[in-house]
C-alpha atoms as a PDB file:
ATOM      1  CA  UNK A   1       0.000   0.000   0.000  1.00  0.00           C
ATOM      2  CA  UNK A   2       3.145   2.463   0.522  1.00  0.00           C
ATOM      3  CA  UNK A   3       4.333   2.064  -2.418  1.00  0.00           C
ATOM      4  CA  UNK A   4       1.054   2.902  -4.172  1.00  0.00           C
ATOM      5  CA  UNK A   5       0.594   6.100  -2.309  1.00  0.00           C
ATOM      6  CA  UNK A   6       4.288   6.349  -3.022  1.00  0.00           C
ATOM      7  CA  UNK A   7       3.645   6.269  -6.729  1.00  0.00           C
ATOM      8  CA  UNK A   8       0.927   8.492  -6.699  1.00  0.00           C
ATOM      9  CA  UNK A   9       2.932  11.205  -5.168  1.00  0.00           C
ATOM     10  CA  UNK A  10       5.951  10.997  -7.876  1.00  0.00           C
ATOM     11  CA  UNK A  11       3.153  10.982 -10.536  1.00  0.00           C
ATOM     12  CA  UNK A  12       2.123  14.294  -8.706  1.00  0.00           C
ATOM     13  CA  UNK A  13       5.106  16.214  -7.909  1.00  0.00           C
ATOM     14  CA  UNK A  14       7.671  14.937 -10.790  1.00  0.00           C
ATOM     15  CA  UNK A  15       6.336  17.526 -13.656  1.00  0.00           C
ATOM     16  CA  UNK A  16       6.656  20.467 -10.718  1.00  0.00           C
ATOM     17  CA  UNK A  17      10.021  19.906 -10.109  1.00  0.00           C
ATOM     18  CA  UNK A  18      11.310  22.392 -12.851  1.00  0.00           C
ATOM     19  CA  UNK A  19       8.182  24.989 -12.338  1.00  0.00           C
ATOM     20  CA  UNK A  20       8.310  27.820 -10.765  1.00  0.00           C
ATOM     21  CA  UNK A  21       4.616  28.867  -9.159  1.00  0.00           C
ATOM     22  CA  UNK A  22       3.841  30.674  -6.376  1.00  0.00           C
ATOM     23  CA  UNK A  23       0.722  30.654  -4.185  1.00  0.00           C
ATOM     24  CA  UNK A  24      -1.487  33.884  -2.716  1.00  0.00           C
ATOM     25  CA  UNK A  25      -3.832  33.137  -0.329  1.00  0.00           C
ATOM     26  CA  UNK A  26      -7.099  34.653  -0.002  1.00  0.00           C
ATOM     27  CA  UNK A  27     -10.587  34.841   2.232  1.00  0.00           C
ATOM     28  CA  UNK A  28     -12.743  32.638   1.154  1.00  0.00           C
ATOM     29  CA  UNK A  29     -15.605  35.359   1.040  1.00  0.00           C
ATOM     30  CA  UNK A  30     -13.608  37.130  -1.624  1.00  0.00           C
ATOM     31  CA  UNK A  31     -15.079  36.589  -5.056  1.00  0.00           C
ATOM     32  CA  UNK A  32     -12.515  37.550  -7.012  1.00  0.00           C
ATOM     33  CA  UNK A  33      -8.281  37.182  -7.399  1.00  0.00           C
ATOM     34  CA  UNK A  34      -6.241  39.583  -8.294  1.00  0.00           C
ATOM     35  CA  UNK A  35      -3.064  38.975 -10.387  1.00  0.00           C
ATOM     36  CA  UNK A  36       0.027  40.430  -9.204  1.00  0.00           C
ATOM     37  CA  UNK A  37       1.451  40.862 -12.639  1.00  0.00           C
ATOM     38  CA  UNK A  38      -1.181  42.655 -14.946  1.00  0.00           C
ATOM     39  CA  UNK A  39      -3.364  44.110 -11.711  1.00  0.00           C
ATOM     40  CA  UNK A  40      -6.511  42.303 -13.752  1.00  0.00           C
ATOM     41  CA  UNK A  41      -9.137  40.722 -11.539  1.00  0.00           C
ATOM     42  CA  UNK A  42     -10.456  37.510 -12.444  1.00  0.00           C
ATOM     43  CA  UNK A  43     -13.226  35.548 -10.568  1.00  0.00           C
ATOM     44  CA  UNK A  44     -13.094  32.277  -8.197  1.00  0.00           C
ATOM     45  CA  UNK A  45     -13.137  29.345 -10.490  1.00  0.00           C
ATOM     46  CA  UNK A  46     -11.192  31.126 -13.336  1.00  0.00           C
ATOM     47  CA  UNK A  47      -8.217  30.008 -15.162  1.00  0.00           C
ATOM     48  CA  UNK A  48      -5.781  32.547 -17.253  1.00  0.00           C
ATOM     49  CA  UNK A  49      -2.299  33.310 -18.819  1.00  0.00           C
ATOM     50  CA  UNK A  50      -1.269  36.758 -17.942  1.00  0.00           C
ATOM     51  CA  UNK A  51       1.058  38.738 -20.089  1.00  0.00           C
ATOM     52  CA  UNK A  52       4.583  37.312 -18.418  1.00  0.00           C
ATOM     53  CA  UNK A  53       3.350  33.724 -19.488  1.00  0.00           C
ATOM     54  CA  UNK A  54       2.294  32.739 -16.035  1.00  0.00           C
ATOM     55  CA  UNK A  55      -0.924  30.225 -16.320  1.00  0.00           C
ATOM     56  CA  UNK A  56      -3.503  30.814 -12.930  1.00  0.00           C
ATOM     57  CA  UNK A  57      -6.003  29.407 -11.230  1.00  0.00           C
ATOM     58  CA  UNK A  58      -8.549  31.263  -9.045  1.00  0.00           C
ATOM     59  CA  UNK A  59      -9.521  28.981  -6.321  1.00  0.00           C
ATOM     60  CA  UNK A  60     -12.076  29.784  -3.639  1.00  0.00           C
ATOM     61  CA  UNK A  61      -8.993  29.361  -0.744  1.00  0.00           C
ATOM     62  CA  UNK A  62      -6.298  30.980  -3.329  1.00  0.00           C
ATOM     63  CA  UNK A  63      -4.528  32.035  -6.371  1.00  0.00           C
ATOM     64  CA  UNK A  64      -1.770  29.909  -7.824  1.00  0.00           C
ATOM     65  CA  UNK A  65       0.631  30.798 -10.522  1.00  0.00           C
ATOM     66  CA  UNK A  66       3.183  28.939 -12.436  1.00  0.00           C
ATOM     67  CA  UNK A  67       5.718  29.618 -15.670  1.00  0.00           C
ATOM     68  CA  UNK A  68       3.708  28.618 -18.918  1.00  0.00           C
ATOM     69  CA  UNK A  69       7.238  29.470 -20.573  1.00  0.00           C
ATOM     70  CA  UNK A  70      10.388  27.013 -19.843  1.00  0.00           C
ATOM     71  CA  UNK A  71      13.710  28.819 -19.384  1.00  0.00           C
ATOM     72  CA  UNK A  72      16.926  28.096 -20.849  1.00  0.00           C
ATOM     73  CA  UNK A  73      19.520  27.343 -18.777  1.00  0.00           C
ATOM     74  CA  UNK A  74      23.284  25.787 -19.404  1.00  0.00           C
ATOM     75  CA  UNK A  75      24.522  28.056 -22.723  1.00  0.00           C
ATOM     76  CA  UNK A  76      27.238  29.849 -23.300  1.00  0.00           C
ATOM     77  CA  UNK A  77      28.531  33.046 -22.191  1.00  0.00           C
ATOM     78  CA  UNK A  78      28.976  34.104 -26.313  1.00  0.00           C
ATOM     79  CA  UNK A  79      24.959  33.261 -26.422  1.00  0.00           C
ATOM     80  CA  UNK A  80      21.819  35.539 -24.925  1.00  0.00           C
ATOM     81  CA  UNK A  81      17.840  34.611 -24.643  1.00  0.00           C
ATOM     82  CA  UNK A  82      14.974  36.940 -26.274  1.00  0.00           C
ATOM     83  CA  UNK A  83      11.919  36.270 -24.608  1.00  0.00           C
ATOM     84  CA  UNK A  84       8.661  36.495 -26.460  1.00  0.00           C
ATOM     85  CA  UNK A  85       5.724  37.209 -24.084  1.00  0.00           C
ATOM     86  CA  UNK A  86       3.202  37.229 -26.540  1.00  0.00           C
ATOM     87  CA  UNK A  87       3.756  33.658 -28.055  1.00  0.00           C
ATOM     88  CA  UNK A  88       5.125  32.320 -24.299  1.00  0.00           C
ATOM     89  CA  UNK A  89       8.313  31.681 -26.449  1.00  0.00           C
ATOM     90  CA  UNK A  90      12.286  32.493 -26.325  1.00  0.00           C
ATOM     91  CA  UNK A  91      15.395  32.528 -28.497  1.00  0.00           C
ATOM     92  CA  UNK A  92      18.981  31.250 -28.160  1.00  0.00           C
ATOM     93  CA  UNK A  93      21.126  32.995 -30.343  1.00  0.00           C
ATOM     94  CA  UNK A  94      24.494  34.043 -30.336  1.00  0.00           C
ATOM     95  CA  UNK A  95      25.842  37.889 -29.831  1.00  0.00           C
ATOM     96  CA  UNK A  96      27.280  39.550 -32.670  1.00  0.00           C
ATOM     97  CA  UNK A  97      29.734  42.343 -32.133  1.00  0.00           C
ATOM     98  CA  UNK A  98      28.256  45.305 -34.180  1.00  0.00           C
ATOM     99  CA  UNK A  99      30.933  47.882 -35.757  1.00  0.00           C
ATOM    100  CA  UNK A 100      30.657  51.600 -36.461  1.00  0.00           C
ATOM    101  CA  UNK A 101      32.288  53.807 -38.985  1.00  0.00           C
ATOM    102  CA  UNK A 102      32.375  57.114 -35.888  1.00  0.00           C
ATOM    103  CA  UNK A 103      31.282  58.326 -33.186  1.00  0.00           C
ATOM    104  CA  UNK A 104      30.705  61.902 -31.632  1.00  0.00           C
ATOM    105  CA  UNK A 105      30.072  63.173 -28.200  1.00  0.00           C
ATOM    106  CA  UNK A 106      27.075  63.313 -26.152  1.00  0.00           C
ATOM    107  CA  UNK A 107      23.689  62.907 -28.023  1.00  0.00           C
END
């Protein structure tokens, strides 16, 4: 039987391990949730993405938010990201030096 309940658990918490979320609780005579990033309200029961790609959930105890949008992580120093927030998206690419022909003082 432990190792049922056991199994259950991994099944439960093994896709959260790389997720980031974060949980706001709330009275349970409030109607609505707020979200921290766009300021929006959103009523109990409701499900959204806001505009940083977080997916939430509106429960009647609290809000919960986690990343919609995985993160790159282990590239090189020569590389950078470019998020996309409207298509929950990013881009590994690497830096090119840009050159100039001049230059002047102040702008």
């Amino acid at each position: 039987m432990r190792s049922v309940v056991l199994g259950l658990f991994l099944c439960a918490v093994l896709p959260m391990i790389n997720a980031a979320c974060f949980t706001v609780g709330r009275k349970t005579t409030d109607k609505f949730c707020q979200d921290t990033t766009d300021k929006t309200w959103h009523p109990t029961g409701s499900v959204w993405r806001n505009s940083k790609c977080l997916d939430c959930n509106c429960s009647s105890e609290s809000m919960s938010c986690c990343d919609a949008m995985q993160m790159p992580i282990n590239y090189p120093d020569k590389c950078q990201v470019e998020y996309d927030y409207t298509t929950c998206t990013f881009e590994v690419f690497e830096k090119v030096p840009c050159s100039y022909t001049g230059s002047v003082l102040g702008k």
